[in-house]
Protein backbone atom coordinates (compact mmCIF):
# COMPACT_ATOMS: atom_id res chain seq x y z
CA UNK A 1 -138.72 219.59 1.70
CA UNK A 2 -140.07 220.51 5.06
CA UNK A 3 -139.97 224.47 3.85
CA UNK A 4 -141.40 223.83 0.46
CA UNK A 5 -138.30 224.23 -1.52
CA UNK A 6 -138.96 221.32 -4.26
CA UNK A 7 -135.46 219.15 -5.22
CA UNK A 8 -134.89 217.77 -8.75
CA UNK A 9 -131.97 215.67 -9.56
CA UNK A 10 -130.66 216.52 -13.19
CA UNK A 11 -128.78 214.82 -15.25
CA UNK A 12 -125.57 216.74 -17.76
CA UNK A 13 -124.01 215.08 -20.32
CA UNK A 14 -120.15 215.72 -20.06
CA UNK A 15 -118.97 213.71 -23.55
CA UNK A 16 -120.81 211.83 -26.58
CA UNK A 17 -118.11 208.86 -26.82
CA UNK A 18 -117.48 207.22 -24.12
CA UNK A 19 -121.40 208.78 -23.14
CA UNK A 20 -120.60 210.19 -19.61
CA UNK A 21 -122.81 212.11 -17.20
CA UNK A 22 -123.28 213.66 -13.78
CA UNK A 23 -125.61 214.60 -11.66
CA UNK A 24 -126.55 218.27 -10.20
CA UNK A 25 -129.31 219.69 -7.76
CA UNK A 26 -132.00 222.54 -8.81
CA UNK A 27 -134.21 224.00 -6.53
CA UNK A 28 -137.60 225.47 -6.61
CA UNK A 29 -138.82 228.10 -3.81
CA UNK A 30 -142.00 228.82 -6.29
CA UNK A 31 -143.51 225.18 -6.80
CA UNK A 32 -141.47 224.26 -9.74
CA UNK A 33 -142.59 227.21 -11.39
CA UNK A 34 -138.85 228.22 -12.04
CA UNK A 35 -135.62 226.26 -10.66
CA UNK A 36 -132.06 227.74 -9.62
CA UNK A 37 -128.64 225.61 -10.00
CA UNK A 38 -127.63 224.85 -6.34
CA UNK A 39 -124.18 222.38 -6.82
CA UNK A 40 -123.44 219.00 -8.80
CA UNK A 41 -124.54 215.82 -6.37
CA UNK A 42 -121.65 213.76 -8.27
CA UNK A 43 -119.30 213.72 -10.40
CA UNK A 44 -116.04 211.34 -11.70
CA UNK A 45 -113.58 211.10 -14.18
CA UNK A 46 -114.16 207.68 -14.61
CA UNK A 47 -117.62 206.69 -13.30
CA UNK A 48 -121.26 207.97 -14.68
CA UNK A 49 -124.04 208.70 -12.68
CA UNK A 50 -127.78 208.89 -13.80
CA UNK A 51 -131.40 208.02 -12.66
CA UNK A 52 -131.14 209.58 -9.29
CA UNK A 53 -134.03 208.94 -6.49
CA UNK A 54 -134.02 212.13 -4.12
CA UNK A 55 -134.72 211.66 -0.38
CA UNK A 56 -134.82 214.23 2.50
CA UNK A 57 -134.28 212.45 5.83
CA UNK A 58 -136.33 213.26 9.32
CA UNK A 59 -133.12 215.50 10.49
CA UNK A 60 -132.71 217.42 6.94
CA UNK A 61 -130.48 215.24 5.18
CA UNK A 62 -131.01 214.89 1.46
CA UNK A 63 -129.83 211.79 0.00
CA UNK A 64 -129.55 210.73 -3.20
CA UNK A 65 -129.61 207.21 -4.21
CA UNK A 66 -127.68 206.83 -7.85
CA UNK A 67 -127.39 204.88 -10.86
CA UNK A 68 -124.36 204.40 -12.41
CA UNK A 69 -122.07 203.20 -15.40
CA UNK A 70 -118.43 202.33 -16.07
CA UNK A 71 -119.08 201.13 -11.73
CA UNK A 72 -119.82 197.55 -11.66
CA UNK A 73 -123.62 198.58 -11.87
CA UNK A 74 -123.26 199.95 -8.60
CA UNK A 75 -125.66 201.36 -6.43
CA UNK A 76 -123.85 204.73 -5.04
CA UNK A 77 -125.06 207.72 -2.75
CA UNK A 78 -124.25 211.14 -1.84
CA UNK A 79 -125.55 213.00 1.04
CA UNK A 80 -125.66 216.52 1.50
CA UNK A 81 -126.17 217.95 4.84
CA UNK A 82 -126.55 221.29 4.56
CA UNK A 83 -130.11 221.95 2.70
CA UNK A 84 -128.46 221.01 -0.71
CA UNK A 85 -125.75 223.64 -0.89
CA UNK A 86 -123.68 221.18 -1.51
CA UNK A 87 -122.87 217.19 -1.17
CA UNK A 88 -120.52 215.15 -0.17
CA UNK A 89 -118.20 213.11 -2.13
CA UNK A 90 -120.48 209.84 -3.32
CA UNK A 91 -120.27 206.52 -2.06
CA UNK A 92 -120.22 203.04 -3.53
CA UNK A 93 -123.24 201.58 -1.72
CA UNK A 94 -121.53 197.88 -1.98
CA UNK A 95 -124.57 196.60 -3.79
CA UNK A 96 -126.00 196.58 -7.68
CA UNK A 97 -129.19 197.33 -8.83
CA UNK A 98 -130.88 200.35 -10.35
CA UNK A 99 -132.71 202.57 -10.78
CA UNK A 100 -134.22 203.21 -6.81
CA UNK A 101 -137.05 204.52 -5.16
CA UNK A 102 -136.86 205.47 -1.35
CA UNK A 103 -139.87 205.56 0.50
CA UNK A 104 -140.53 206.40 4.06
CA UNK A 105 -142.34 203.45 6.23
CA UNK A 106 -144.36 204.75 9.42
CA UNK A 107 -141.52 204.09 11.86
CA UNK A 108 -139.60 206.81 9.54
CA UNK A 109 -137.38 203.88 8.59
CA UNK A 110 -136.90 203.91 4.60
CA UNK A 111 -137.76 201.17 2.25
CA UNK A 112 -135.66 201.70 -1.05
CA UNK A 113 -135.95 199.38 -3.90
CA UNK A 114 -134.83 198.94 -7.32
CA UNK A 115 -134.09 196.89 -10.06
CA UNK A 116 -131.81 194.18 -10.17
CA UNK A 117 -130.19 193.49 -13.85
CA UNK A 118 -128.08 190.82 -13.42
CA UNK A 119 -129.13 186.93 -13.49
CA UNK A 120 -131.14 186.11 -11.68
CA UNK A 121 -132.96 189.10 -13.38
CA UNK A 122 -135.83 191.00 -11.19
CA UNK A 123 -136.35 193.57 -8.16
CA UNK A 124 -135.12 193.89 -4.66
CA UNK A 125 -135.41 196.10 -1.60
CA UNK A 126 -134.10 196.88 1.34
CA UNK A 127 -135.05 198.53 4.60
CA UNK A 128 -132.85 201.39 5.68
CA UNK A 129 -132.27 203.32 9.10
CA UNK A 130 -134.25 206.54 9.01
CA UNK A 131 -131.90 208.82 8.21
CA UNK A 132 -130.03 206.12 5.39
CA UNK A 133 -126.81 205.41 6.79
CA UNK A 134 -127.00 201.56 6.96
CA UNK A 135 -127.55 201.22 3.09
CA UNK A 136 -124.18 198.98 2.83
CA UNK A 137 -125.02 196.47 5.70
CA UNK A 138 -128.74 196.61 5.60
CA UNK A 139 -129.96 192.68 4.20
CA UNK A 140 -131.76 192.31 0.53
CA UNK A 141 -135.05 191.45 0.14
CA UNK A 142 -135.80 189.98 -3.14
CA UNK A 143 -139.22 190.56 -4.27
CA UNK A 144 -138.95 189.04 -8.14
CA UNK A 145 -136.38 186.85 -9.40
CA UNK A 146 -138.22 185.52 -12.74
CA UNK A 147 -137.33 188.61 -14.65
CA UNK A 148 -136.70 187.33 -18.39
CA UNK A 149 -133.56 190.12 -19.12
CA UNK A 150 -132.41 193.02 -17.68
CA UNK A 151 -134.98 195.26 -19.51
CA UNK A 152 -136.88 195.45 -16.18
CA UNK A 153 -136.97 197.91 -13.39
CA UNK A 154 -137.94 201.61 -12.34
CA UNK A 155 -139.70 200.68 -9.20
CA UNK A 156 -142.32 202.77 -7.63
CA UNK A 157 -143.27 202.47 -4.16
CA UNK A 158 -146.26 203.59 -1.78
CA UNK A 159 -147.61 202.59 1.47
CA UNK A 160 -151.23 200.65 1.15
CA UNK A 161 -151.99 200.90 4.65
CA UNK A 162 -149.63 201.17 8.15
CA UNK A 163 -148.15 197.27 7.43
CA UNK A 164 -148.28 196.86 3.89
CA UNK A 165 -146.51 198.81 1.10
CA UNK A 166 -146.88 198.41 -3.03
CA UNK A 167 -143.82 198.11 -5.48
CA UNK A 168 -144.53 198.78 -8.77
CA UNK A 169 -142.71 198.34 -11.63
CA UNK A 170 -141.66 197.45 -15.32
CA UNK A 171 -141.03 193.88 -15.45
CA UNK A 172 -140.73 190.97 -18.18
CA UNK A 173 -141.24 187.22 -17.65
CA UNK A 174 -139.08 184.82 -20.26
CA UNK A 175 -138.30 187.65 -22.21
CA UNK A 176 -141.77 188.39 -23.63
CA UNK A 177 -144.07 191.39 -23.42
CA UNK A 178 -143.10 194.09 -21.20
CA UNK A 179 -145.62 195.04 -18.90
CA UNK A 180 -145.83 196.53 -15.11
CA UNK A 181 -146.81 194.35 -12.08
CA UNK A 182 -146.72 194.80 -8.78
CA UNK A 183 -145.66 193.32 -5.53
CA UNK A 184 -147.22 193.72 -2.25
């Protein structure tokens, strides 16, 4: 964060069968030396949550971009507004894919990608307001569609230079050796 504190997205397990988990913030003031429980980011009865991407908007917003199960492979986010004291109650983000990345573009927009595991298999992105709160309405950009199955994913994003950013991540192609590969 702007003050140093360092945020880390957990994941608890909360049964065996059906598996279920949420998710919950720690916080380091010490450079992950040691980490204090702040609050759960989500949790459901019904829906799991998992492989969360962490982002702190320009005005102090963190957001956090989730994975879930038992949802429709939903994309879903909570926001907390307060520092991470505490978060809102999710959202369903109207679109699948998982897990994300969120990356901040020099205009302070955010470019948040992820895998998509449904046919046709591969990875997508879109390009959100700066402080995240178009995610529902902002258009897909498909950057792979020639994934071989849904083992793909976990994207990884940085900026190359002012106008071009890298997405990396674990892909297939007809189902053969996995492998990472990159799009510009």
């Amino acid at each position: 964060s702007r003050d140093g504190r360092l945020f880390w997205a957990v994941v608890g397990n909360t049964s065996a069968t059906p598996r279920k988990s949420e998710t919950h913030l720690l916080i380091s003031l010490d450079e992950g030396c040691t980490w204090k429980y702040s609050c759960p980011i989500a949790t459901d009865p019904k829906v799991t949550f998992n492989e969360t991407s962490l982002y702190e908007t320009p005005k102090g917003d963190l957001v956090a971009f989730m994975r879930t199960a038992g949802f429709d492979d939903h994309t879903v986010v909570a926001r907390s507004s307060d520092g991470g004291k505490s978060f809102q109650p999710w959202q369903d983000a109207g679109f699948q894919g998982h897990p994300h990345h969120a990356l901040r573009l020099p205009d302070r927009r955010v470019l948040l990608v992820y895998g998509y595991r449904h046919a046709p298999f591969g990875i997508r992105a879109r390009v959100l307001d700066a402080e995240c709160r178009d995610f529902a309405a902002a258009p897909e950009i498909v950057l792979r569609e020639d994934g071989g199955s849904g083992d793909i994913g976990y994207p990884w994003a940085t900026m190359l230079s002012k106008h071009r950013a890298l997405v990396v991540y674990y892909f297939n192609v007809a189902n053969g050796p996995r492998h990472i590969a990159g799009t510009l």
